[in-house]
Protein backbone atom coordinates (compact mmCIF):
# COMPACT_ATOMS: atom_id res chain seq x y z
CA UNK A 1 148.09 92.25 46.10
CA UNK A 2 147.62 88.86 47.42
CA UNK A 3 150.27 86.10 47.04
CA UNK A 4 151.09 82.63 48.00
CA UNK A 5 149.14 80.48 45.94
CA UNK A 6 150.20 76.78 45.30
CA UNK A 7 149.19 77.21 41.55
CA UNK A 8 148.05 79.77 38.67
CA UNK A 9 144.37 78.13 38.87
CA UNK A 10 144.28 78.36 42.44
CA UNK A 11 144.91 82.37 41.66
CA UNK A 12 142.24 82.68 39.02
CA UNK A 13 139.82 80.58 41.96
CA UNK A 14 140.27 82.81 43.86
CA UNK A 15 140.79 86.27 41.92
CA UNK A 16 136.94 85.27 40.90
CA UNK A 17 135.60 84.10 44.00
CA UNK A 18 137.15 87.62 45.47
CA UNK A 19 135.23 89.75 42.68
CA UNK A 20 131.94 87.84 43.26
CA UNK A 21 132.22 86.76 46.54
CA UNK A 22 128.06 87.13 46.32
CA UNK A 23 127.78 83.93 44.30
CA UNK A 24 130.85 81.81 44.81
CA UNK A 25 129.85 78.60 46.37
CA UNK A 26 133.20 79.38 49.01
CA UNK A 27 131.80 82.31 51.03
CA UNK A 28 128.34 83.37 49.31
CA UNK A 29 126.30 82.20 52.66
CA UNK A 30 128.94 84.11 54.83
CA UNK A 31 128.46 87.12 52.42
CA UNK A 32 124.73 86.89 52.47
CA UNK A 33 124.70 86.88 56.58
CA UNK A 34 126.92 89.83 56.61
CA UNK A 35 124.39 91.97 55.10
CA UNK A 36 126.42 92.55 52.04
CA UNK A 37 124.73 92.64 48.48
CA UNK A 38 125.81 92.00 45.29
CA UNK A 39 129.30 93.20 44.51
CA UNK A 40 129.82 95.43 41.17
CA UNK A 41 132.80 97.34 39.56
CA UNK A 42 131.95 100.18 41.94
CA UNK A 43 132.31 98.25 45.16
CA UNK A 44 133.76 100.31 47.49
CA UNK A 45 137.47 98.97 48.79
CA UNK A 46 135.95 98.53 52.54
CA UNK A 47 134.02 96.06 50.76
CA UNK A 48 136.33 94.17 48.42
CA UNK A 49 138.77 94.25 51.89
CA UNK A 50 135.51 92.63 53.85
CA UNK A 51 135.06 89.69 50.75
CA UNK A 52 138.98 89.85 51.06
CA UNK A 53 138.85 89.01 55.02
CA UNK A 54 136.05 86.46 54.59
CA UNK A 55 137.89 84.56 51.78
CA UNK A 56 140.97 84.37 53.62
CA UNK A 57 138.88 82.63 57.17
CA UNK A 58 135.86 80.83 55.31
CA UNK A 59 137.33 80.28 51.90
CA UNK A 60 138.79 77.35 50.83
CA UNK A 61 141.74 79.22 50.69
CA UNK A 62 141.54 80.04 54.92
CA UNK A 63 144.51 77.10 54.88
CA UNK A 64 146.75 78.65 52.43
CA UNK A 65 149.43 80.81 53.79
CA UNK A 66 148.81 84.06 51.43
CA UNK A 67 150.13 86.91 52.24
CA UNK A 68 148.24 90.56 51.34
CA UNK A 69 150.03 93.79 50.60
CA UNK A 70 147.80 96.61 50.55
CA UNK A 71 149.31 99.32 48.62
CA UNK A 72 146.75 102.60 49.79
CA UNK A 73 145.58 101.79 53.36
CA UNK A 74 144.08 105.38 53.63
CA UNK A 75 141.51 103.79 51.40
CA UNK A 76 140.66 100.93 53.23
CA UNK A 77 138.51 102.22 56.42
CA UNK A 78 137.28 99.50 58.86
CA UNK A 79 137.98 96.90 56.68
CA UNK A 80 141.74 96.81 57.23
CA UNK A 81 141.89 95.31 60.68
CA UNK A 82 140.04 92.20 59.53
CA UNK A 83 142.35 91.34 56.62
CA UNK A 84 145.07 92.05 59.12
CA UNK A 85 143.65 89.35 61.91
CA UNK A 86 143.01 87.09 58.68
CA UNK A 87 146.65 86.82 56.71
CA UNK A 88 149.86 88.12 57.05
CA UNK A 89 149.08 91.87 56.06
CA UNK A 90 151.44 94.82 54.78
CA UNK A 91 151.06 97.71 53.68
CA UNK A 92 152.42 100.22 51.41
CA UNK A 93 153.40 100.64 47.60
CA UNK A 94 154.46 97.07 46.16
CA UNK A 95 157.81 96.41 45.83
CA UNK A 96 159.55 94.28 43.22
CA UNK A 97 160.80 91.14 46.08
CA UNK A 98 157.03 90.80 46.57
CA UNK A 99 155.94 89.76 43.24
CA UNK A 100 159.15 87.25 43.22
């Protein structure tokens, strides 16, 4: 869950840039020198969390103070530490104060 967002089309901005970070003109270079392919609906979470960390530095979003909750970090592998050194990370199940 990723909050913080000055405005609903900021969200959407980014909720689409995070799903194809591959061909959104914010981090597609970034994704493309990483060695990552196109993402899919099967994307593994390592590598939604990797689009995730490179969003949050290179995006145009790398001002914005968002903050991520990850709700199943067993899930998350490697991936984790660089969404941690990118926003202000949590983890656990979501709770309602969050979503306030």
């Amino acid at each position: 869950v990723v909050r913080g967002f000055s405005s609903k089309s900021d969200a959407l901005a980014f909720e689409w840039a995070w799903q194809k970070p591959h061909t959104s003109r914010h981090i597609a270079r970034q994704w493309g020198v990483k060695g990552f392919g196109k993402c899919g609906t099967r994307s593994k979470v390592s590598v939604r969390l990797a689009a995730l960390a490179l969003l949050l530095v290179h995006g145009h979003w790398a001002a914005c103070a968002l903050h991520v909750r990850v709700c199943a970090p067993e899930e998350c592998g490697e991936a984790l530490p660089l969404v941690r050194a990118a926003a202000g990370l949590t983890c656990g199940p979501p709770r309602s104060e969050f979503f306030d």
